[in-house]
Structure formats: C-alpha cells, structure tokens
N, C-alpha and C. Protein backbone atom coordinates (compact mmCIF):
# COMPACT_ATOMS: atom_id res chain seq x y z
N UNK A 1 52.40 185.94 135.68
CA UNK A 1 52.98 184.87 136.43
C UNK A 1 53.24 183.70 135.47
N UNK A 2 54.38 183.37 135.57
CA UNK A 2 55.04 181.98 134.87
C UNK A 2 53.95 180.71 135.45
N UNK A 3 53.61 180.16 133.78
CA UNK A 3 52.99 178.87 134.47
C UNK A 3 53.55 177.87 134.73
N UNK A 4 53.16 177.09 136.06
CA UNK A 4 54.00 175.84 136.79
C UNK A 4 54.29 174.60 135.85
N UNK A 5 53.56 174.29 135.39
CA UNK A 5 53.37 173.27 134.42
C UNK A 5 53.89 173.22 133.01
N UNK A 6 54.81 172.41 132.71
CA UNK A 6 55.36 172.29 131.46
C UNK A 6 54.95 170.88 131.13
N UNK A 7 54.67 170.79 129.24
CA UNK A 7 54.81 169.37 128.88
C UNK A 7 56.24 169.13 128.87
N UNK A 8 56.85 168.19 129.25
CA UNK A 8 58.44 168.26 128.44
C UNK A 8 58.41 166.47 128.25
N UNK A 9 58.64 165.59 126.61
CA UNK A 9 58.33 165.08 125.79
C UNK A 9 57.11 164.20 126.66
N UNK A 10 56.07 164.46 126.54
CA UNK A 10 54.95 163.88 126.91
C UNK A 10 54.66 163.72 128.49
N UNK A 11 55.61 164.27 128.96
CA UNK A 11 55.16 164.32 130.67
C UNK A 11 55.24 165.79 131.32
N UNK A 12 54.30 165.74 132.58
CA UNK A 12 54.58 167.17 132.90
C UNK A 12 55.60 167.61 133.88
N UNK A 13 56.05 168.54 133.78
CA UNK A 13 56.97 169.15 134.44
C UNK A 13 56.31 170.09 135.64
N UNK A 14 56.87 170.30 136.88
CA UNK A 14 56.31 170.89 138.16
C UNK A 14 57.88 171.96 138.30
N UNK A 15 57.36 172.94 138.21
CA UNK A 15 58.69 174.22 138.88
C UNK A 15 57.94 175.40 139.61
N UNK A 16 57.69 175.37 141.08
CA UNK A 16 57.56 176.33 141.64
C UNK A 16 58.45 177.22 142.26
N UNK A 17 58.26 178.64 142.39
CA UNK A 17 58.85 179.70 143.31
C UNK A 17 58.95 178.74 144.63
N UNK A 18 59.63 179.32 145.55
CA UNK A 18 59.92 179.02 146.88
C UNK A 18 58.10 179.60 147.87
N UNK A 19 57.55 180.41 147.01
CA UNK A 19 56.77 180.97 148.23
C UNK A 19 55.45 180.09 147.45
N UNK A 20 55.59 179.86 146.50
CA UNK A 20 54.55 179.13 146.03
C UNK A 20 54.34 178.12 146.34
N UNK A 21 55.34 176.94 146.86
CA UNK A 21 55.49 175.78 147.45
C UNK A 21 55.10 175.78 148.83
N UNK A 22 55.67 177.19 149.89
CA UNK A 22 55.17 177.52 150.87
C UNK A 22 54.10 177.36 151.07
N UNK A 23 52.95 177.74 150.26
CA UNK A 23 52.06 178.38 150.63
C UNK A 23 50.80 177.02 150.29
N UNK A 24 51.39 176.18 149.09
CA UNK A 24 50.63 175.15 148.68
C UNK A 24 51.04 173.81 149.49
N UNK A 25 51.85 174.11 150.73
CA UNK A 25 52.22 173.44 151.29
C UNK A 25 51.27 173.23 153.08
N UNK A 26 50.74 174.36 153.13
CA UNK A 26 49.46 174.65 153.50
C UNK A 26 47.71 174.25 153.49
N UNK A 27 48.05 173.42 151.92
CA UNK A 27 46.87 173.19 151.85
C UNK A 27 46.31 171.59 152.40
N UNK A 28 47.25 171.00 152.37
CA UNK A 28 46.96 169.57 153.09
C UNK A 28 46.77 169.84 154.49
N UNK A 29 47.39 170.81 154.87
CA UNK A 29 46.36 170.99 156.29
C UNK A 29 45.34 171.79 156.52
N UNK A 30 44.76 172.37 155.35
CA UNK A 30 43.51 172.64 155.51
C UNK A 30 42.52 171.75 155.70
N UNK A 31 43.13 171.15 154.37
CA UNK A 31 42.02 169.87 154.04
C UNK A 31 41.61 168.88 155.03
N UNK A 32 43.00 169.18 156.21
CA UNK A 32 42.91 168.06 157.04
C UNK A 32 42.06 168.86 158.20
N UNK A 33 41.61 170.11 158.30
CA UNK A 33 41.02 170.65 158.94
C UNK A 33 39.49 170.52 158.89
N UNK A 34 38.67 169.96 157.56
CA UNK A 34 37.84 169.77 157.31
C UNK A 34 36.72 169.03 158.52
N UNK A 35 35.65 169.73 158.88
CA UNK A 35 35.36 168.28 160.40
C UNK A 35 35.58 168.83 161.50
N UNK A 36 36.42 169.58 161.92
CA UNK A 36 37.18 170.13 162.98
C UNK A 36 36.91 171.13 163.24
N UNK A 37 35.89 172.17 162.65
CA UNK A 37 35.54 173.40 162.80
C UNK A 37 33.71 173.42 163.09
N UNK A 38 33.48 173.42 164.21
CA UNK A 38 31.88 173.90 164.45
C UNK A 38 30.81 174.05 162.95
N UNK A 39 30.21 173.13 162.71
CA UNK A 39 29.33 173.67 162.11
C UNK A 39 29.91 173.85 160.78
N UNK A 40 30.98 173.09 160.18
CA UNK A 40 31.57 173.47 158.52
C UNK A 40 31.21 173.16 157.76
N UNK A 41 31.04 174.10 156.80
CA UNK A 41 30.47 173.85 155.65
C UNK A 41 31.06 173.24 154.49
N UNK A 42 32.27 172.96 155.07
CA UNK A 42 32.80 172.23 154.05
C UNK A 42 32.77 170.72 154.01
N UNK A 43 32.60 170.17 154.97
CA UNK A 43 32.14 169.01 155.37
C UNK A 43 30.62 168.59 154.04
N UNK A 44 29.93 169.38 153.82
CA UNK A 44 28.70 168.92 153.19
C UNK A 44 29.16 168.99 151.75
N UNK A 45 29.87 169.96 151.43
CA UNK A 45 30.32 170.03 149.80
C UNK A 45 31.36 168.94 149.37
N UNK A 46 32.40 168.72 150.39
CA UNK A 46 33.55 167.52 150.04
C UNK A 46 32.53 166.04 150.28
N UNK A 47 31.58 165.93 151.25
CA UNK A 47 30.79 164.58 151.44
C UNK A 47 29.54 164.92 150.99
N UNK A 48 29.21 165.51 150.05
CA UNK A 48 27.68 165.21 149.54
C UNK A 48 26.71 164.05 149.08
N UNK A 49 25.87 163.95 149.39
CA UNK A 49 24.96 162.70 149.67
C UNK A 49 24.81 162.51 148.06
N UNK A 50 25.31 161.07 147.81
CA UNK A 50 25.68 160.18 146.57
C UNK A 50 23.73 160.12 145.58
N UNK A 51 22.99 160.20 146.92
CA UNK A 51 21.83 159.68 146.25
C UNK A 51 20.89 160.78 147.35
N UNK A 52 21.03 162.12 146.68
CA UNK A 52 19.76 163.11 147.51
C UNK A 52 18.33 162.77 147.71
N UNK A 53 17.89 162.35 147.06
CA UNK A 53 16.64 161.36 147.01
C UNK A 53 16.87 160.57 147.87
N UNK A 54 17.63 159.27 148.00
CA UNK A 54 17.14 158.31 148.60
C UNK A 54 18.09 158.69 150.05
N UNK A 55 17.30 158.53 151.18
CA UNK A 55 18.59 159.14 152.05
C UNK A 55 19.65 157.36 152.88
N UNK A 56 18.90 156.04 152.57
CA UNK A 56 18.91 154.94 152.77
C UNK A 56 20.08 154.77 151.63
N UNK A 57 19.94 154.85 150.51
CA UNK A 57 21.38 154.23 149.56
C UNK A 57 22.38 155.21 149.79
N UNK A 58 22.10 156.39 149.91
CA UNK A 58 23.74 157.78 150.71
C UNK A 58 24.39 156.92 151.32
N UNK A 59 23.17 156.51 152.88
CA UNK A 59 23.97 155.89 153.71
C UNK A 59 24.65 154.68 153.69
N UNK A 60 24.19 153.55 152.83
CA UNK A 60 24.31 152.55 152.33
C UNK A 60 25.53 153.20 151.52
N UNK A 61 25.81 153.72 150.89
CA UNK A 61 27.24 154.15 149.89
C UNK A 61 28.11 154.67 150.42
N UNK A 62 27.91 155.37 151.46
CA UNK A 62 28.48 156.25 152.64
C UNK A 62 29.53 154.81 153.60
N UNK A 63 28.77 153.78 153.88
CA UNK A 63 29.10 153.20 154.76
C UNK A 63 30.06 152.13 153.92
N UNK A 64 29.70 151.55 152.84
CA UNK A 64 30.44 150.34 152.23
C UNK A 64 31.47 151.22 151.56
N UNK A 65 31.70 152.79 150.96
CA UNK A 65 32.86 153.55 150.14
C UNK A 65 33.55 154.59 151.23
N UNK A 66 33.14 154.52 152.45
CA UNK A 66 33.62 155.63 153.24
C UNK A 66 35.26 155.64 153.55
N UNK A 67 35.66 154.23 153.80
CA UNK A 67 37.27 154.00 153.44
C UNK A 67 38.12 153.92 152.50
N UNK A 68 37.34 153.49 151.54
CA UNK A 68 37.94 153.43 150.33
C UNK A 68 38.41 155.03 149.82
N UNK A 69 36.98 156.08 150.20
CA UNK A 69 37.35 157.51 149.64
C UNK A 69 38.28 158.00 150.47
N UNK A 70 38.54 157.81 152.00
CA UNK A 70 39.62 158.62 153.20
C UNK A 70 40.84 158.07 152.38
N UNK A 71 41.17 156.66 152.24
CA UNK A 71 42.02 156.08 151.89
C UNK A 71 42.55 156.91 150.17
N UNK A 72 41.60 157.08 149.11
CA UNK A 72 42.10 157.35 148.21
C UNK A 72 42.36 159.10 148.65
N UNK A 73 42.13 159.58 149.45
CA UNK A 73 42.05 161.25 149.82
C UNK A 73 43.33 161.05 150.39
N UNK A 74 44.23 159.98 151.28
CA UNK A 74 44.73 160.73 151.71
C UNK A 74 45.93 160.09 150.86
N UNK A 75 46.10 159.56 150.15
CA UNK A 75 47.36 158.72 149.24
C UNK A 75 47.54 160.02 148.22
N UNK A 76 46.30 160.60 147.67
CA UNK A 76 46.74 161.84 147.11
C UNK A 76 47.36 163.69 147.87
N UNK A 77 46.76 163.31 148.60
CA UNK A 77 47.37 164.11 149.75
C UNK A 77 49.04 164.17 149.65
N UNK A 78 49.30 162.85 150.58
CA UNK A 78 50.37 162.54 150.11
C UNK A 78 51.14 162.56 149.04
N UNK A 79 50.79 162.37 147.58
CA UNK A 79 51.44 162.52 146.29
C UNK A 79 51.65 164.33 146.51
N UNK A 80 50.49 164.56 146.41
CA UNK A 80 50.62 165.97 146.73
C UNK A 80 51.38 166.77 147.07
N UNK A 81 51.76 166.40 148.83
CA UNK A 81 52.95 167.06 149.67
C UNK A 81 54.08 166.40 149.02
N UNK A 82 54.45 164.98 148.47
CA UNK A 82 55.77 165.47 148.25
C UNK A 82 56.03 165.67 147.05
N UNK A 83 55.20 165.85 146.08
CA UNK A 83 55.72 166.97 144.93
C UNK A 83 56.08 168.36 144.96
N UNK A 84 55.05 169.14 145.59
CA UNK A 84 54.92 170.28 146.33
C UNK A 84 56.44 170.31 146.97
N UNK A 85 56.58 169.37 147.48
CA UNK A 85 58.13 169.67 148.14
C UNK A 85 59.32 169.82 147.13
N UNK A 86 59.25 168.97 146.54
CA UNK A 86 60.32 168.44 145.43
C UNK A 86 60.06 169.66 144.08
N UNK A 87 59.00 170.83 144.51
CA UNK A 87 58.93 171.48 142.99
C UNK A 87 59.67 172.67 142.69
N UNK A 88 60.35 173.07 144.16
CA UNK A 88 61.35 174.20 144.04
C UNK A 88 62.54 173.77 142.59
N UNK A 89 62.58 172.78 142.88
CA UNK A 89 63.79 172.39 141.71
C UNK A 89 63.55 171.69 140.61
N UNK A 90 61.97 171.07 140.80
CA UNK A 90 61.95 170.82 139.40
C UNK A 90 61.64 169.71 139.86
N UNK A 91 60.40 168.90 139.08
CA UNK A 91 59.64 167.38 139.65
C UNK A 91 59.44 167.24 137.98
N UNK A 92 59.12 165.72 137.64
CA UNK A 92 58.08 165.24 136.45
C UNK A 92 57.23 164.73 137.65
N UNK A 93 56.13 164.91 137.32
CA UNK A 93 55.03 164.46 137.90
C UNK A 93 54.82 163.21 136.75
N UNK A 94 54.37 161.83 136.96
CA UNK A 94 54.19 160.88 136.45
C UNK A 94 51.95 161.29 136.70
N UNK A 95 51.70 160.26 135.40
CA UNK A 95 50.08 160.57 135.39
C UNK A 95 49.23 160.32 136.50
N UNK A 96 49.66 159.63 137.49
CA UNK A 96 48.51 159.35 138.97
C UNK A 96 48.95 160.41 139.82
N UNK A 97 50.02 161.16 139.57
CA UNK A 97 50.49 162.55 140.44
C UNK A 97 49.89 163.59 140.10
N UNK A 98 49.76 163.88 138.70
CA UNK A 98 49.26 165.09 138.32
C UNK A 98 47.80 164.64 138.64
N UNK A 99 47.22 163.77 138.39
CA UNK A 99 45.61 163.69 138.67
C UNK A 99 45.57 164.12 140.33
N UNK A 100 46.48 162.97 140.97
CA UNK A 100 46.16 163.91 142.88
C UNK A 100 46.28 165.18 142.49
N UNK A 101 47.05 165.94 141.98
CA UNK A 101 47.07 167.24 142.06
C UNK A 101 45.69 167.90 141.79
N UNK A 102 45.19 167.38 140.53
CA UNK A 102 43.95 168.13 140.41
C UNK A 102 42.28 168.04 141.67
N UNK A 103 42.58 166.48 142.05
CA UNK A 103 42.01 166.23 143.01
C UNK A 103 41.90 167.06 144.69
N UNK A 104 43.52 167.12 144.61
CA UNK A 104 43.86 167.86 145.68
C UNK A 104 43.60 169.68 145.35
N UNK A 105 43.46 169.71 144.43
CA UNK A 105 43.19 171.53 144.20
C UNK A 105 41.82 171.77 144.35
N UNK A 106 41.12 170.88 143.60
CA UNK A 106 39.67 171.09 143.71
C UNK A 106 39.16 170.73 145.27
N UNK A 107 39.28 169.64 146.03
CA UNK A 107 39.01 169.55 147.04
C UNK A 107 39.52 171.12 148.01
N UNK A 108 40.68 172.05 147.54
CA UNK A 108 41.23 172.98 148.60
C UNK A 108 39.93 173.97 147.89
N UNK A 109 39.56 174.44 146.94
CA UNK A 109 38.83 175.24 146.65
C UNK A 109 37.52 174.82 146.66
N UNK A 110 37.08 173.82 146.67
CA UNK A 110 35.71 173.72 147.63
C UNK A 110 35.69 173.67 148.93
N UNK A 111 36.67 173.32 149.90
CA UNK A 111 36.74 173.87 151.14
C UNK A 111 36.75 175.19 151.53
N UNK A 112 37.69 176.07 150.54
CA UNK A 112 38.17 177.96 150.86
C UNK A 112 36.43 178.05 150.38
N UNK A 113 35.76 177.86 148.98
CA UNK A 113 34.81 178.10 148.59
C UNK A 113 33.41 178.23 149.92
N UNK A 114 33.40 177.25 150.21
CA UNK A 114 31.93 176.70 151.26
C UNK A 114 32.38 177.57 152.79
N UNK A 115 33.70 177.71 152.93
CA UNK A 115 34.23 179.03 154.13
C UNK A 115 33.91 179.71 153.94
N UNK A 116 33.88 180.50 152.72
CA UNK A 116 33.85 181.84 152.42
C UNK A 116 32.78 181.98 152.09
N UNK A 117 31.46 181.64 152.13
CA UNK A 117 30.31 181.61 151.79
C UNK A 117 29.89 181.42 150.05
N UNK A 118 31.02 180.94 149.53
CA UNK A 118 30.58 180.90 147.90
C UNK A 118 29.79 179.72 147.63
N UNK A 119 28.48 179.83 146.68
CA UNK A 119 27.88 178.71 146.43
C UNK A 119 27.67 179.16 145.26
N UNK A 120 27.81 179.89 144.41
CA UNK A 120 27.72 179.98 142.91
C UNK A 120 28.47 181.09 142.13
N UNK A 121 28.88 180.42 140.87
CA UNK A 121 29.41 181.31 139.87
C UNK A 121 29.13 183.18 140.22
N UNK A 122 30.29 183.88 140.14
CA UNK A 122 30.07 185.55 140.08
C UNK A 122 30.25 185.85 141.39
N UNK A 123 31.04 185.43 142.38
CA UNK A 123 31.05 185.36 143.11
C UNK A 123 32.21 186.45 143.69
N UNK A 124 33.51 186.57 142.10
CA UNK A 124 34.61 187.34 142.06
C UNK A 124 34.55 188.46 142.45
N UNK A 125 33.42 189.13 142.24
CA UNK A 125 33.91 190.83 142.47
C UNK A 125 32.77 191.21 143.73
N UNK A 126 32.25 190.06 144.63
CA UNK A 126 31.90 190.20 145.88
C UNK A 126 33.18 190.27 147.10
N UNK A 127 33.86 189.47 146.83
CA UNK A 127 34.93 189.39 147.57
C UNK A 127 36.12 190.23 147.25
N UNK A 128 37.23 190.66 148.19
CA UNK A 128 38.23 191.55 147.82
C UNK A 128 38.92 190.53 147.73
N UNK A 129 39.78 190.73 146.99
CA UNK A 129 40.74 189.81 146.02
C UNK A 129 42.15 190.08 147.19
N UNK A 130 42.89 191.00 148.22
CA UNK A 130 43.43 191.27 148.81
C UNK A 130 43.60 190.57 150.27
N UNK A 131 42.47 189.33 150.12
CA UNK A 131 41.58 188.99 151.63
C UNK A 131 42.36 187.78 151.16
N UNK A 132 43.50 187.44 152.37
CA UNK A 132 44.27 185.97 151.96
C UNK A 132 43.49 184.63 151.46
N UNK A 133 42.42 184.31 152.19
CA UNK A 133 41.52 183.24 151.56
C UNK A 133 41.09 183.12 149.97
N UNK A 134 40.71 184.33 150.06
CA UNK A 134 40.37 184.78 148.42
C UNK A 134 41.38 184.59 147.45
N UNK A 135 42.64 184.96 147.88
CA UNK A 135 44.05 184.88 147.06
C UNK A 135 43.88 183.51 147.00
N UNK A 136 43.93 183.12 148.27
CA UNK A 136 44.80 181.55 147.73
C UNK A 136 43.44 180.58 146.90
N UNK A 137 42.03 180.97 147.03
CA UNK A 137 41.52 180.07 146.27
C UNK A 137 41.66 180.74 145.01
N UNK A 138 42.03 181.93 144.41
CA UNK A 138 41.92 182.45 143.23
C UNK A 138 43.50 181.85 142.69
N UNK A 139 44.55 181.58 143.28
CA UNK A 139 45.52 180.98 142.98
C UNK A 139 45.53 179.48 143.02
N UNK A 140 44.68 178.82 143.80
CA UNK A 140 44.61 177.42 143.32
C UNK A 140 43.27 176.89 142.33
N UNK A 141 42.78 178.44 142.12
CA UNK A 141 41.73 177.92 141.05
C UNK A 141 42.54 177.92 139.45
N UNK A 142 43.59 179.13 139.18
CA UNK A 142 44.30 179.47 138.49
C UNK A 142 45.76 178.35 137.99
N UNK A 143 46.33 176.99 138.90
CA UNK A 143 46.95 175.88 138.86
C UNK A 143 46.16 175.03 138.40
N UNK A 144 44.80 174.99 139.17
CA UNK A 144 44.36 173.70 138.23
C UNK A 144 43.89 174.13 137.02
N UNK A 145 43.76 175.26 136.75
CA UNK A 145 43.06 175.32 135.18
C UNK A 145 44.94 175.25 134.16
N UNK A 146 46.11 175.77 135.19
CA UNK A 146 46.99 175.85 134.18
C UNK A 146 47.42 173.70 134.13
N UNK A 147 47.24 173.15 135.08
CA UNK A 147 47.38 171.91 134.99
C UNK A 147 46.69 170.96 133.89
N UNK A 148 45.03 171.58 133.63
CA UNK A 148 44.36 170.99 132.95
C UNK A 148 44.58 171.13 131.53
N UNK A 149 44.95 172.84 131.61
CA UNK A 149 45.26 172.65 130.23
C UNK A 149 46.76 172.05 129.59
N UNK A 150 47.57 172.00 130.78
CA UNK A 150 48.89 171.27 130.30
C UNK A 150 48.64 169.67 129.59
N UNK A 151 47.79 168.89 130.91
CA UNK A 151 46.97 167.38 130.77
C UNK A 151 46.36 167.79 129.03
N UNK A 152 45.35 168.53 129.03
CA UNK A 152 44.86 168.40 127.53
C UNK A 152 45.71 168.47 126.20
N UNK A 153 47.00 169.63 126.70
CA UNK A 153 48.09 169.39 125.28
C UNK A 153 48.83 168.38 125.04
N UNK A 154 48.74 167.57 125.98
CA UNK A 154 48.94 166.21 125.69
C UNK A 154 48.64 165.49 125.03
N UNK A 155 47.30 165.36 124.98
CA UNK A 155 46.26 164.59 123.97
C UNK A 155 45.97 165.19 123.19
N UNK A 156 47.08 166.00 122.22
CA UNK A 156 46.53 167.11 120.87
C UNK A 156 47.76 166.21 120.20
C-alpha cells in the first residue's frame, strides 16, 4: 500500500484512495461515540485519572481542564474531517493539522483498542486480522506510524 504522506519542500502532503477517506471518515464518529455505550471502556483510557494516587487533584484537574481538553478534542476533530475530506485530491496539511491528525489517530485506536479488549502489546495474532475493527485499528495504527515518520524526515 502507497503511503499517504509525502514531504513535498518541507510540508506534508495528504493523498488518499476514495475508500480510504470513506472509511477514515468514520472515525470522528466513533470518537464521538465514546460515553454513549453502557459500561465503555473507552471512556477510562481516553480520560484517565491525571493523578492515580491522589483521587482529589484528578478531580481538581478534571474539573478546572475538562473544557479546555473537549474544546481542544473537538477543533482537532474538526481539522481532521476536513482534511480527510479534501485528501481524495490532494491536501498540504500545515503543522497544527498534521499534529490533529496524530491526535485524532491515537485517540481512534485507543477507543477500537479498550473495545476490543486490548490492554497490552502482542495482542496481533489473538485477534483475526479479517474482523473489521481489527482492520481498521491495524490501518490507523499503520497512518500514524507512516505520518510520524513523514513529521521526523523533516527534522533530518
């Protein structure tokens, strides 16, 4: 598979397939699904307690950063969907876009992750790779690593 990400002179370039956009077009409403499902486990991995020890400063950090984080979650969200839109033909992602992106990938694969019962490394050849959930976190685990390493040839 062709990787999405190009440097082209110091910025990155976004070119997805049509079904690839489809499908990553999907993921902002997962994310937005988070909360909404009985008992999710994804709820504890995306909001984990800032200070496990103290359960008084969590809440205390919880309560004075709780807007600030919805607010920065969903502005990348947003960057998100409309690159994702715009990548059939070709986007530069400017540097606060490509970071939502990575933000926004990792947040979709700790959500598919904590669904699917994964809580640690080796987890690959428990699951069938054929099982749509599995695909798509093995495909958005596979963007952000090709994103990161695009971000790092930058700084070579």
């Amino acid at each position: 598979m062709k990787a999405p990400f190009r440097n082209v002179a110091g910025q990155v370039e976004l070119t997805l397939e049509r079904w690839a956009a489809d499908a990553l077009g999907a993921v902002v409403e997962l994310l937005e699904t988070v909360g909404m499902i009985d008992a999710d486990p994804a709820v504890g991995r995306l909001d984990q307690a800032p200070y496990p020890d103290d359960p008084e400063a969590s809440a205390e950090f919880q309560r004075l950063m709780a807007g600030e984080l919805e607010q920065s979650r969903a502005a990348d969200r947003s960057a998100f969907s409309l690159t994702v839109e715009q990548a059939p033909r070709g986007v530069t992602l400017s540097a606060g876009e490509a970071e939502a992106w990575l933000r926004v990938l990792a947040e979709a694969r700790l959500v598919l992750a904590s669904r699917l019962g994964i809580a640690e490394d080796g987890w690959e050849d428990d699951l069938p790779e054929d099982d749509p959930p599995v695909a798509l976190l093995h495909y958005l685990g596979w963007l952000q690593q090709s994103l990161a390493d695009t971000l790092e040839d930058q700084l070579r």
